[in-house]
Protein backbone atom coordinates (compact mmCIF):
# COMPACT_ATOMS: atom_id res chain seq x y z
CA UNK A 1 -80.11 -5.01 41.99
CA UNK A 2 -78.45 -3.26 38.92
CA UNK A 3 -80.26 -1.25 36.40
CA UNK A 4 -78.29 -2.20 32.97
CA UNK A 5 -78.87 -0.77 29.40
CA UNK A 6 -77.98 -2.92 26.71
CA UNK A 7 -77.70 -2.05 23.09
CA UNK A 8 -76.94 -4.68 20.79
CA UNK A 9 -77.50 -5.14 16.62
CA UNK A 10 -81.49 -5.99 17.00
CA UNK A 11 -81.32 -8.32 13.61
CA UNK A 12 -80.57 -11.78 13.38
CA UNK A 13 -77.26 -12.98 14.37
CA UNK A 14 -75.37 -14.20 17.16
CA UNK A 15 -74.55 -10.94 18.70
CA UNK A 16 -78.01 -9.80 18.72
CA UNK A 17 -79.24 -13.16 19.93
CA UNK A 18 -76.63 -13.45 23.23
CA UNK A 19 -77.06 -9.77 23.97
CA UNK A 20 -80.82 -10.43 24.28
CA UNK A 21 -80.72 -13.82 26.44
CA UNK A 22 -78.26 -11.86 28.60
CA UNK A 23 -80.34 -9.24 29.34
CA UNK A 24 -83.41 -11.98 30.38
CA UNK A 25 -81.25 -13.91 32.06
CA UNK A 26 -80.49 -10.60 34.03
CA UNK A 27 -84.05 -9.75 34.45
CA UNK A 28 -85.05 -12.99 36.01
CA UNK A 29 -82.53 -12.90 38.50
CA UNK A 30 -83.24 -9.36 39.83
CA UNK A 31 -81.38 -7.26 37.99
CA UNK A 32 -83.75 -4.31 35.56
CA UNK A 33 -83.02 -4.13 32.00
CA UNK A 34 -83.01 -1.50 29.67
CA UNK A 35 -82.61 -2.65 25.36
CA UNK A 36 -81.47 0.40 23.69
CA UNK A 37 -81.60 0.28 19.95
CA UNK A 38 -83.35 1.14 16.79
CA UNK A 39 -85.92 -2.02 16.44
CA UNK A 40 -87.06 -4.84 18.97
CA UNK A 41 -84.82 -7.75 19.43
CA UNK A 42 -85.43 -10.36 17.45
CA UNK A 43 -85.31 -12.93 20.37
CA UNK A 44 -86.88 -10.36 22.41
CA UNK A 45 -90.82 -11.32 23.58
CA UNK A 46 -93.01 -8.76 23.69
CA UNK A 47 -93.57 -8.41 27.60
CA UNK A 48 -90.81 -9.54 30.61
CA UNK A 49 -90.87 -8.13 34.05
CA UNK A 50 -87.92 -6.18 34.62
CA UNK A 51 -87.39 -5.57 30.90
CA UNK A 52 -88.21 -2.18 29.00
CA UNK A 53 -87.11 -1.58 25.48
CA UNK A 54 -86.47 1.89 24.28
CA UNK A 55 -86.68 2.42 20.38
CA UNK A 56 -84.06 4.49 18.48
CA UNK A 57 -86.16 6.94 15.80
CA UNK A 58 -83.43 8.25 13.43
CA UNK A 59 -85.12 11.89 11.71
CA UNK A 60 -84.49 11.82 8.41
CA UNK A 61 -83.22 15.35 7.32
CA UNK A 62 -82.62 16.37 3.23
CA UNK A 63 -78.68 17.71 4.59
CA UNK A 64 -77.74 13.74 5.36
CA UNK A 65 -77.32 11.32 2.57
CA UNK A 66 -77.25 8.90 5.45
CA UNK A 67 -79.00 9.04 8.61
CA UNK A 68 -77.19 9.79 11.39
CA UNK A 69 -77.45 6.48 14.43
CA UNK A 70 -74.90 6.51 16.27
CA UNK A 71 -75.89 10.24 17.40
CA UNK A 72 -79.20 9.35 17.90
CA UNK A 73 -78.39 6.12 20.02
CA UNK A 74 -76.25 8.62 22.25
CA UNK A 75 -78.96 10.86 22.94
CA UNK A 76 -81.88 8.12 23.69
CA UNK A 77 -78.36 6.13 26.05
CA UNK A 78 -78.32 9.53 27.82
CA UNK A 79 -81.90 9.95 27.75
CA UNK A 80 -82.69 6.79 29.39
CA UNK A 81 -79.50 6.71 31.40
CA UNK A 82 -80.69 10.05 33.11
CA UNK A 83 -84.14 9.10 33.19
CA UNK A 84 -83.76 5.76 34.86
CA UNK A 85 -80.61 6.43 36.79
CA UNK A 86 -78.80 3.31 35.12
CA UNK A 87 -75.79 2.23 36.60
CA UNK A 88 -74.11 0.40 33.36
CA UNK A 89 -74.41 0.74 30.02
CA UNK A 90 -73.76 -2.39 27.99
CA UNK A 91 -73.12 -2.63 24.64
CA UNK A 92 -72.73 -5.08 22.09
CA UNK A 93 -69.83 -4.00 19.60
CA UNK A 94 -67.11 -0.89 19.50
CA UNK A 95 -68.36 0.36 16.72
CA UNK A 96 -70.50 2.35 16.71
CA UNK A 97 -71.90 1.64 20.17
CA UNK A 98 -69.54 1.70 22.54
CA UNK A 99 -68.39 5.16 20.67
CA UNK A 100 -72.19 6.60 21.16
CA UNK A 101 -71.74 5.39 25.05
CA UNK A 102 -68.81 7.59 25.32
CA UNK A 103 -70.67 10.42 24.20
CA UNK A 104 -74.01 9.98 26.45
CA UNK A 105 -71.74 9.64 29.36
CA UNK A 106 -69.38 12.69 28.63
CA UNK A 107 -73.21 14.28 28.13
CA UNK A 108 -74.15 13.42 31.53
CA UNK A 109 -70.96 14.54 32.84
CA UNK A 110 -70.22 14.77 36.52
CA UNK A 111 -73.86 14.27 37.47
CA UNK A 112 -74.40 10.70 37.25
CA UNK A 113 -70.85 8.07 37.19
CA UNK A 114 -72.42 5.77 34.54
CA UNK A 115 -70.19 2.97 33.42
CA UNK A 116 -69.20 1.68 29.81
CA UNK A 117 -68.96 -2.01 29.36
CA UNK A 118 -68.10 -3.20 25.95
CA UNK A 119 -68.21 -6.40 24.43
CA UNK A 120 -66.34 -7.40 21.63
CA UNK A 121 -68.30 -9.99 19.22
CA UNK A 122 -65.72 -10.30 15.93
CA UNK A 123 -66.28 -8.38 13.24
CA UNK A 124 -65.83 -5.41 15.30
CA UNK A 125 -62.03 -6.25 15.93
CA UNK A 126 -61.36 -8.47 13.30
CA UNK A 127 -62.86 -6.53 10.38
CA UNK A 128 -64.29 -3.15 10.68
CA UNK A 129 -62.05 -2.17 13.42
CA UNK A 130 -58.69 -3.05 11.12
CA UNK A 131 -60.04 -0.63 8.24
CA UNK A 132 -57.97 2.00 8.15
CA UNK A 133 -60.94 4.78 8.59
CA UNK A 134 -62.44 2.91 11.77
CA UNK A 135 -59.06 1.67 13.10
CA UNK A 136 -58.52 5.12 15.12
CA UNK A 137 -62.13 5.53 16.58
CA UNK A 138 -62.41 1.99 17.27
CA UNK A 139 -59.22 1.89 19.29
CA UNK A 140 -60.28 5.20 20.95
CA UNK A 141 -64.26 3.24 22.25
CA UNK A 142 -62.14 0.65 23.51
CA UNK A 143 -59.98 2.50 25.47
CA UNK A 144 -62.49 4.52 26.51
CA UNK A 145 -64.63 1.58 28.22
CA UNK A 146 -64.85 1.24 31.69
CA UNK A 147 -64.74 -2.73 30.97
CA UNK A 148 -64.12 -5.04 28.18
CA UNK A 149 -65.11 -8.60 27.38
CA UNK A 150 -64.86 -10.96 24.62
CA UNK A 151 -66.45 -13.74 23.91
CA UNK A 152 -63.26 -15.86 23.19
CA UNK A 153 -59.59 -16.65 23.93
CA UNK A 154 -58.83 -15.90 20.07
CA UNK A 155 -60.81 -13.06 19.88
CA UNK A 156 -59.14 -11.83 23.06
CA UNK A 157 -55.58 -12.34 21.54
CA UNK A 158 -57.03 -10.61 18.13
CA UNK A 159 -57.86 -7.94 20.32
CA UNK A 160 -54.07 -7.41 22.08
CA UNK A 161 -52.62 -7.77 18.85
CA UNK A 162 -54.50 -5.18 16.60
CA UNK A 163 -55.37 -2.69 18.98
CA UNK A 164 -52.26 -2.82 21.82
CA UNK A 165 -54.83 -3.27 24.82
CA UNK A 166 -53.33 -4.72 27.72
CA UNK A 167 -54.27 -8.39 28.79
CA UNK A 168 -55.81 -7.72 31.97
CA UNK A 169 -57.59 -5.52 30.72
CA UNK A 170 -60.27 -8.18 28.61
CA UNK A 171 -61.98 -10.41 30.89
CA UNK A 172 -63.31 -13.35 28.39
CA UNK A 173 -67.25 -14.44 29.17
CA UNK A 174 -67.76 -17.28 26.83
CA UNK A 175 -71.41 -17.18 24.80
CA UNK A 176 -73.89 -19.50 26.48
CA UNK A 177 -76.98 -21.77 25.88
CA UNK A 178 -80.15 -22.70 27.62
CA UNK A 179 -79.11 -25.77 27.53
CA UNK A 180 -82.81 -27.11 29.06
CA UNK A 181 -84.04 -25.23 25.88
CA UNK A 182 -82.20 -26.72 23.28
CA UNK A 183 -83.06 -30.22 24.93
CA UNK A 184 -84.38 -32.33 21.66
CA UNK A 185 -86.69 -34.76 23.60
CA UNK A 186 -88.45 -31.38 24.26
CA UNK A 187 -90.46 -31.01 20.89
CA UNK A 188 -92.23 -32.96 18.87
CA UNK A 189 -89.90 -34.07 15.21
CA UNK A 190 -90.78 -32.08 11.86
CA UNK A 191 -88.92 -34.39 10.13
CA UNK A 192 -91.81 -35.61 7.78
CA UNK A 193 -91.95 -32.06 6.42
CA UNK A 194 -88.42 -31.49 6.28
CA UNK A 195 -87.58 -35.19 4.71
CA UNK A 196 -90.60 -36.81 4.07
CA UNK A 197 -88.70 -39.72 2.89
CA UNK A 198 -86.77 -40.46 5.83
CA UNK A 199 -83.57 -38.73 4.49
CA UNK A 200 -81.16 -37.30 7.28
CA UNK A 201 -81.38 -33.59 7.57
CA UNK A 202 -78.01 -31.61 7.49
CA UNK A 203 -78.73 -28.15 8.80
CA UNK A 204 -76.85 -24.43 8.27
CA UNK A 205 -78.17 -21.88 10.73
CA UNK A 206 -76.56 -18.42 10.02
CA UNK A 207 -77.29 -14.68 8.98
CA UNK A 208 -75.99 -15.53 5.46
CA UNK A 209 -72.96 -12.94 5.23
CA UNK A 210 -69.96 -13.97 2.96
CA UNK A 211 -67.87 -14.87 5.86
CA UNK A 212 -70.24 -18.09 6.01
CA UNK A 213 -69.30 -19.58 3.12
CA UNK A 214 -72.66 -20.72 1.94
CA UNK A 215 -71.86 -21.86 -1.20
CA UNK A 216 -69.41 -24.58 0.21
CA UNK A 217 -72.80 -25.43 2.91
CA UNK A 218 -74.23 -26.32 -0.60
CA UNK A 219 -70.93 -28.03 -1.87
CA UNK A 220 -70.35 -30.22 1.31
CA UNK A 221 -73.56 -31.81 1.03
CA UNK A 222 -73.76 -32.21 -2.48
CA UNK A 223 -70.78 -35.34 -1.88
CA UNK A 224 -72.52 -36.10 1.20
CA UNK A 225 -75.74 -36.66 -0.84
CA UNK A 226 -73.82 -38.79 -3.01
CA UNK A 227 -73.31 -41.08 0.20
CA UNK A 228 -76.30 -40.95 2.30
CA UNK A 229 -80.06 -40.26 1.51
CA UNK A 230 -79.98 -36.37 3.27
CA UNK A 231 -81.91 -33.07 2.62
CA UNK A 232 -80.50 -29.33 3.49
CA UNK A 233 -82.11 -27.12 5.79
CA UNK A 234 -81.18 -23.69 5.62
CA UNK A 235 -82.42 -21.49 8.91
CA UNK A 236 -81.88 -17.68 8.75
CA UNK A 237 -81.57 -15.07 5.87
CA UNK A 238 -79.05 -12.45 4.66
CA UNK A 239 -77.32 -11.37 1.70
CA UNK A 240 -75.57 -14.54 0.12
CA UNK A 241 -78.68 -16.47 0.42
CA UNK A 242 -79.24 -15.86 -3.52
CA UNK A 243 -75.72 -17.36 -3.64
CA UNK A 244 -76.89 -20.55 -1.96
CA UNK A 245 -79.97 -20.95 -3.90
CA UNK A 246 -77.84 -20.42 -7.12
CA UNK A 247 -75.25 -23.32 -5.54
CA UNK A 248 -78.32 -26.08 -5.30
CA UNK A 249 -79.54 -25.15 -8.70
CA UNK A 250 -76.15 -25.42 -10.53
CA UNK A 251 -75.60 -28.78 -8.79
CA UNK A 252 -79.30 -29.87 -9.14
CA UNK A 253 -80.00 -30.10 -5.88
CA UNK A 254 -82.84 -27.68 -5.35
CA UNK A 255 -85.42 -30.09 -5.05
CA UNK A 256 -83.13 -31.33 -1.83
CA UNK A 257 -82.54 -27.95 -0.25
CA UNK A 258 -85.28 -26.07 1.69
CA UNK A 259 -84.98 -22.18 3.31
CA UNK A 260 -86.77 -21.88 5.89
CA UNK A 261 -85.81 -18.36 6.11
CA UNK A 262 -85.76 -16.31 9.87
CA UNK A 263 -87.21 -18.39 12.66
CA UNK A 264 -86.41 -17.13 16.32
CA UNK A 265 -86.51 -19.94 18.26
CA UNK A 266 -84.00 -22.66 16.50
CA UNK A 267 -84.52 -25.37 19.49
CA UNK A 268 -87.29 -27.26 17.43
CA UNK A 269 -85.40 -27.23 14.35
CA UNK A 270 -82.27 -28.55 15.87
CA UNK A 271 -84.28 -31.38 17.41
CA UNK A 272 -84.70 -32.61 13.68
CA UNK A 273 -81.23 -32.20 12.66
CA UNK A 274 -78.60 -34.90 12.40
CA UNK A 275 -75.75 -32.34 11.30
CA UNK A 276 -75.02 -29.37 11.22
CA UNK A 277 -72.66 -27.44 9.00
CA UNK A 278 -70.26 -24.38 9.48
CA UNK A 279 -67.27 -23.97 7.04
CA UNK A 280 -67.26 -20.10 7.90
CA UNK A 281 -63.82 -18.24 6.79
CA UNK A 282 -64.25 -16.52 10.45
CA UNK A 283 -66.14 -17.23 13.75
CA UNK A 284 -65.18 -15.54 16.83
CA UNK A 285 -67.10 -18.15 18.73
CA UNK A 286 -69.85 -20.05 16.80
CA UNK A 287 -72.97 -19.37 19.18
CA UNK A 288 -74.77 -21.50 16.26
CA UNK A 289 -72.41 -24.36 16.58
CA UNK A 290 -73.13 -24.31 19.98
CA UNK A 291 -76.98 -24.29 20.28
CA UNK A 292 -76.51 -27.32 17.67
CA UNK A 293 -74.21 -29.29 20.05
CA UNK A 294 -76.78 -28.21 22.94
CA UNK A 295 -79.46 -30.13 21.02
CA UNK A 296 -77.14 -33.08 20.62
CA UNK A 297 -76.23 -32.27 16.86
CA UNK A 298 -72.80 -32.83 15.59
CA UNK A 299 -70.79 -30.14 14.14
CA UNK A 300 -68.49 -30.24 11.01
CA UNK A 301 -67.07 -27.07 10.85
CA UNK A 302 -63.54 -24.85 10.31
CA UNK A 303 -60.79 -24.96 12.62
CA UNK A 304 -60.93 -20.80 12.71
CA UNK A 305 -61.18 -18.43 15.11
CA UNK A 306 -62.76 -19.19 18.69
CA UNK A 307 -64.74 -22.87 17.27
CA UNK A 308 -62.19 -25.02 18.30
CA UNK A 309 -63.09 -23.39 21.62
CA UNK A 310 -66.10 -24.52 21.07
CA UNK A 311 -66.05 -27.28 19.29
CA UNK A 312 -63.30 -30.32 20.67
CA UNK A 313 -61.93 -31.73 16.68
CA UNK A 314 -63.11 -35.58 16.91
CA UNK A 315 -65.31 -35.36 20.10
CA UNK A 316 -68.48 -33.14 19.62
CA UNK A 317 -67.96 -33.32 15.66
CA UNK A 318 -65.07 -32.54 12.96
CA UNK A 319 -63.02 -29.35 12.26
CA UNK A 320 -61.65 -29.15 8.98
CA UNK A 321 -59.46 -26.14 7.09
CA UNK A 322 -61.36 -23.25 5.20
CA UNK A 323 -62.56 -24.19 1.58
CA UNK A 324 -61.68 -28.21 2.46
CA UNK A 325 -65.18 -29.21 1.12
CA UNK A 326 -63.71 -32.94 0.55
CA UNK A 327 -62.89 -33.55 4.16
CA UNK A 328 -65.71 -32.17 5.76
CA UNK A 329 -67.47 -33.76 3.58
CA UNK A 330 -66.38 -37.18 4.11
CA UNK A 331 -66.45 -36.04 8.20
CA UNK A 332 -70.38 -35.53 7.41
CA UNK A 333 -70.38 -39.04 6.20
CA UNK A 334 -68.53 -41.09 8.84
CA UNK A 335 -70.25 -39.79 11.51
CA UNK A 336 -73.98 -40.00 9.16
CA UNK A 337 -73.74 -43.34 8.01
CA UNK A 338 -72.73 -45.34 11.80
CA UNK A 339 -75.25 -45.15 13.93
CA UNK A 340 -73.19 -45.82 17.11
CA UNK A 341 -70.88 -43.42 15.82
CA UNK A 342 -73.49 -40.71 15.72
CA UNK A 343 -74.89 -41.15 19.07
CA UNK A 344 -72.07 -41.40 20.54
CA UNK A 345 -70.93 -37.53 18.90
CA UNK A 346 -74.23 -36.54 19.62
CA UNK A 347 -73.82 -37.53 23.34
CA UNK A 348 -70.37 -35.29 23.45
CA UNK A 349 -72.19 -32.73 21.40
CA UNK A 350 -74.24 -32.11 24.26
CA UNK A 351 -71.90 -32.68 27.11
CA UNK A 352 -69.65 -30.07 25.37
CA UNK A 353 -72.22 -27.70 25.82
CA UNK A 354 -72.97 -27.95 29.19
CA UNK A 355 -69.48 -26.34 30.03
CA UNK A 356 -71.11 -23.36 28.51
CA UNK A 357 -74.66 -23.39 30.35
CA UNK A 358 -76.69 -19.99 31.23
CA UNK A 359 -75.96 -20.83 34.66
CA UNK A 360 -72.17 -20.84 34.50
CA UNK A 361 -71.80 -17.76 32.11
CA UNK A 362 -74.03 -15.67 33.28
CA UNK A 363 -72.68 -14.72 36.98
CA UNK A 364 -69.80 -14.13 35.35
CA UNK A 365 -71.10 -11.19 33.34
CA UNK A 366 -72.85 -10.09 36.59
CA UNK A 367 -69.54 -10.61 38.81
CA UNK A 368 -67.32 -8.49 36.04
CA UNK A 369 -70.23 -5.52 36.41
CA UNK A 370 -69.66 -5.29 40.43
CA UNK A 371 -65.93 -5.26 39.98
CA UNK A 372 -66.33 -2.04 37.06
CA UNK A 373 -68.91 -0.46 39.95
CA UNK A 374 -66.67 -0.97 42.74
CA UNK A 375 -63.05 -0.54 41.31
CA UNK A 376 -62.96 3.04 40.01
CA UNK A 377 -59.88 4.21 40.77
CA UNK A 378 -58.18 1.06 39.30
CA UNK A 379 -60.07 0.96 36.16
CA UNK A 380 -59.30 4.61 36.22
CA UNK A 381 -55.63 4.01 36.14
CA UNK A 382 -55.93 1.38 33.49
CA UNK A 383 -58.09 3.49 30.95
CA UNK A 384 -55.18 6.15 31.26
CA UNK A 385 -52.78 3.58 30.87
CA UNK A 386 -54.35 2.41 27.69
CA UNK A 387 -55.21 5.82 26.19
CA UNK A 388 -51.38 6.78 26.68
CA UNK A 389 -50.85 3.61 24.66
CA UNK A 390 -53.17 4.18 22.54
CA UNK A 391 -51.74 7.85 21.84
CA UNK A 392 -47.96 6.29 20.31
């Protein structure tokens, strides 16, 4: 039995949501758990055995214009660290959290040999971590880990190539799925509230950042509308939601477009949904895509980042170039208007996902913590290895 503390970005998203299953998944086979951050995980229920979550209160002081979290978060790692002799900390992200792990374990100092595991999500590597004013402290968290993992082969090559880190030194865990979850035959259909007029319902699942593209969600069914009787479905909420809603009303569509805002279980949605679309500009991996294909949903998506990893181009759905609204489009249609066609995606959808079940993924993770606890001297050797690198 390990005692792990994971912090992860509580909000909605895909981080937050993995980083959360993780740690249950962890609980329920033995292992103690320890969330460290500054609200409760959305995906989080309020009472697990083996689970404890440990709230980050940032004091707000007149002398900071902004309030200072990733110093708190190291004090309440080393706090909790110390107090329940944790042998890993976990976190979700290089920046900041892997950089406030450094500091609770160079606060503990020779007195307890914690351990730094990092994963690397996306937008930690591929965005914040290439600005010029993160670049140096994100390369510095990374090196500084006593493990790193990412969550894809492209985000694992995005990684080398940025940042210098040596291959061996990422181990890629895919994301997973519950895949008995997200089994549709499981709940009851809401489609006479989502379509009460028997129209197919296209789905977008996602925390609504500009890297989603909403406004093409909007544009891709708009000519899919103009094919087959559909509605929209919009699941989640973020800051280019007003851009969506402003998308359906300049096409006339917002009568055929409902937000359905946060929701934190998606299974039951998914079991109504006979598309789902995800032209993002970006995706390290596509954990959405994948809980869609889980519930036997096909994808039309991007062919960026990690989805093709995710999502087979012609199998499971259709992968399409960024801003291509035509051809995804008319991919939404083919497989919408032939029934056989659509069971028969719907059947790869889900087989697709099986390669990336809890119960594959998840003794991974626990396999790559026993090799950090057990091979000091070599990950030793490679952290000084990758600092000197790091240093020219």
């Amino acid at each position: 039995m390990m005692k792990i503390g994971i912090t992860c970005y509580p909000t909605y998203g895909g981080s937050g949501a993995i980083a959360t299953e993780l740690g249950m998944e962890l609980a329920k086979r033995g292992h103690e758990v320890h969330f460290i951050t500054y609200a409760h995980p959305f995906r989080l229920p309020h009472f697990l055995e083996r689970v404890y979550f440990h709230e980050v209160e940032v004091v707000h002081y007149p002398l900071f214009d902004h309030s200072p979290y990733p110093l708190a978060l190291a004090a309440m790692m080393h706090e909790v660290a110390q107090r329940e002799q944790l042998d890993i900390l976990h976190v979700h992200y290089a920046i900041p959290h892997a950089t406030s792990a450094w500091i609770a374990k160079e606060m503990l100092g020779a007195t307890q040999q914690i351990k730094i595991i990092t994963t690397l999500h996306g937008t930690d590597i591929t965005l914040v971590g290439q600005e010029k004013s993160f670049e140096g402290i994100t390369r510095f968290s990374i090196a500084r880990s006593d493990g790193l993992t990412a969550v894809s082969e492209f985000l694992k090559r995005e990684t080398i190539r940025y940042f210098g880190v040596p291959e061996e030194r990422i181990q890629v865990i895919p994301n997973f799925v519950d895949v008995d979850t997200y089994q549709r035959s499981n709940y009851p259909c809401h489609k006479s509230f989502l379509a009460a007029g028997g129209e197919k319902v296209v789905m977008h699942v996602s925390n609504f950042r500009s890297v989603k593209r909403v406004r093409d969600v909007v544009r891709i069914f708009a000519r899919i509308r103009k094919e087959v009787p559909a509605r929209l479905v919009f699941v989640g909420d973020g800051p280019e939601r007003p851009e969506a809603s402003d998308e359906a009303a300049r096409l006339d569509l917002s009568d055929s477009v409902v937000f359905l805002g946060k929701h934190n279980s998606v299974a039951e949605l998914f079991a109504c949904a006979d598309l789902f679309v995800l032209p993002s500009e970006s995706e390290s991996f596509g954990l959405s895509a994948l809980e869609a294909m889980a519930s036997g949903v096909p994808v039309v998506a991007t062919r960026v980042g990690g989805l093709p990893e995710v999502v087979e181009d012609g199998v499971a759905g259709y992968l399409g170039s960024v801003g291509d609204v035509e051809a995804m489009a008319a991919a939404g249609v083919r497989i919408l208007n032939d029934p056989e066609e659509w069971l028969r995606f719907s059947a790869a959808a889900r087989q697709a996902a099986e390669l990336f079940r809890v119960e594959r993924v998840v003794p991974r993770y626990e396999r790559f913590y026993e090799q950090i606890l057990m091979n000091d001297d070599e990950a030793a050797g490679n952290r000084r290895r990758s600092l000197g690198e790091a240093a020219t």
